[in-house]
Protein backbone atom coordinates (compact mmCIF):
# COMPACT_ATOMS: atom_id res chain seq x y z
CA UNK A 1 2.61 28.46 7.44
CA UNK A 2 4.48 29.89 4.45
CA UNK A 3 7.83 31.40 3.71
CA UNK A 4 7.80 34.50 3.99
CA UNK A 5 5.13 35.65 5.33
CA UNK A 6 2.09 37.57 3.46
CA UNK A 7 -0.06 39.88 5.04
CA UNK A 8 -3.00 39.16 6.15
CA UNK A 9 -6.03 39.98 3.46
CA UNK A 10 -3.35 40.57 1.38
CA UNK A 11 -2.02 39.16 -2.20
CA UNK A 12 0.82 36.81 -2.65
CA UNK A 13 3.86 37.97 -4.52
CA UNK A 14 5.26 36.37 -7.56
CA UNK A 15 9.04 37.30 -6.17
CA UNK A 16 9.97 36.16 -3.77
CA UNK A 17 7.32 32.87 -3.85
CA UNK A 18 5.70 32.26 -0.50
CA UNK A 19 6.75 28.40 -0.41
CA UNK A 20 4.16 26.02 2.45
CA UNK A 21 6.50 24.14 4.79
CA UNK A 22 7.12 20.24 4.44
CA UNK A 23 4.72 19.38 1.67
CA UNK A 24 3.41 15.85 0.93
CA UNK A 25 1.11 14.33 -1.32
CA UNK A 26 0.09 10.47 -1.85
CA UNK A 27 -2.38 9.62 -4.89
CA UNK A 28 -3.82 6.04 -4.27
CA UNK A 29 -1.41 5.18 -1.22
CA UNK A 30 1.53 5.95 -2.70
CA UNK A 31 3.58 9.13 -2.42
CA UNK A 32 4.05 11.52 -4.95
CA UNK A 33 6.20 14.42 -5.64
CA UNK A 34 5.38 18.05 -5.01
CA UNK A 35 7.06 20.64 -7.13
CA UNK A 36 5.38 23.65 -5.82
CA UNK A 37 3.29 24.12 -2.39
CA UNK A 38 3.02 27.94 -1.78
CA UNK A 39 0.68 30.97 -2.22
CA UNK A 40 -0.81 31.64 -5.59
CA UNK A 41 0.81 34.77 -7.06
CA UNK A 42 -1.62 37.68 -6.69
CA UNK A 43 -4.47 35.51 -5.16
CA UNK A 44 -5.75 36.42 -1.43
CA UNK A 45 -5.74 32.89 0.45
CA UNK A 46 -4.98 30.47 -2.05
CA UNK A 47 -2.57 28.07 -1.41
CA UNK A 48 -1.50 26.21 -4.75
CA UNK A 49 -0.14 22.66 -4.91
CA UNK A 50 1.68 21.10 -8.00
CA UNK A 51 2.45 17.65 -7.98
CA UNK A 52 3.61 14.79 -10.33
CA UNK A 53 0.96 12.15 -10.28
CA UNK A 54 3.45 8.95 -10.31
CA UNK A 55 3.38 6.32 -13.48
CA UNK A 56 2.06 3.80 -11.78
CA UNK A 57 -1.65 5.58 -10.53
CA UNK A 58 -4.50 4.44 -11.48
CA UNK A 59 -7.01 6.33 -13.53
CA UNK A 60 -10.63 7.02 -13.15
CA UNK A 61 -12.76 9.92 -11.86
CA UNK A 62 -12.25 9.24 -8.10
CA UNK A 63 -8.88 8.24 -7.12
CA UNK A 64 -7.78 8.83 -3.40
CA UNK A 65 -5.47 11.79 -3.19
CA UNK A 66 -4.07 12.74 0.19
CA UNK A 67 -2.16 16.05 0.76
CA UNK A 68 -0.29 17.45 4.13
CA UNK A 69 1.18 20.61 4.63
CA UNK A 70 4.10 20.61 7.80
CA UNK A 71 1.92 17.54 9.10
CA UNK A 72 -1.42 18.95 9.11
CA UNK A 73 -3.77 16.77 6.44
CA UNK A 74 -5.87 18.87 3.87
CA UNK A 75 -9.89 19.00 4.16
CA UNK A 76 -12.20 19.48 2.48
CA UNK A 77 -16.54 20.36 2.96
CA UNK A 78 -18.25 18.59 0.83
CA UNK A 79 -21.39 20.04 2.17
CA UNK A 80 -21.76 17.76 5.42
CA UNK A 81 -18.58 18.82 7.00
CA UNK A 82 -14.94 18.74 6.82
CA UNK A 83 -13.27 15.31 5.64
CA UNK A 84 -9.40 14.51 4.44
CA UNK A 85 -10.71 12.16 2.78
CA UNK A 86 -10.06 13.68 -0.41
CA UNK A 87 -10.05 12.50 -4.64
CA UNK A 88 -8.65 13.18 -7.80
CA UNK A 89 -9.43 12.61 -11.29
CA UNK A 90 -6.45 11.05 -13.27
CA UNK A 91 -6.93 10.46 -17.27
């Protein structure tokens, strides 16, 4: 659900920003901040997350990322079917 409300099949406008409810992100367990969770402007069904990967994260190529929108986890199909069990790569 985002705020306000888009059309259906339709883009996302740049003003006012369509902004996801109740946000949350953890990289490696621990929770970091989101600056933007909303509809990308003029994209058709992509919701866009910016976040501040915290000081303390690890790096490497697979680090556990875990992202909610008003309590419902994100997925992912990797092929095999849908998992929250989600990555990131952190340099």
């Amino acid at each position: 659900m985002v705020t306000p409300a888009i059309s259906t099949g339709g883009p996302a406008l740049s003003s006012p920003l369509s902004w996801a409810s109740d946000p949350q992100a953890w990289i490696n367990g621990s929770p970091a901040e989101v600056q933007f969770a909303g509809m990308t402007p003029g994209a058709v069904g992509l919701l866009q997350i910016n976040l501040k990967v915290p000081a303390d994260a690890p790096g490497g190529a697979y680090v556990p990322l875990r992202l909610s929108i008003n309590g419902a986890l994100a997925q992912a199909d990797l092929g095999n079917g849908l998992t929250t069990s989600l990555t990131i790569a952190i340099q």
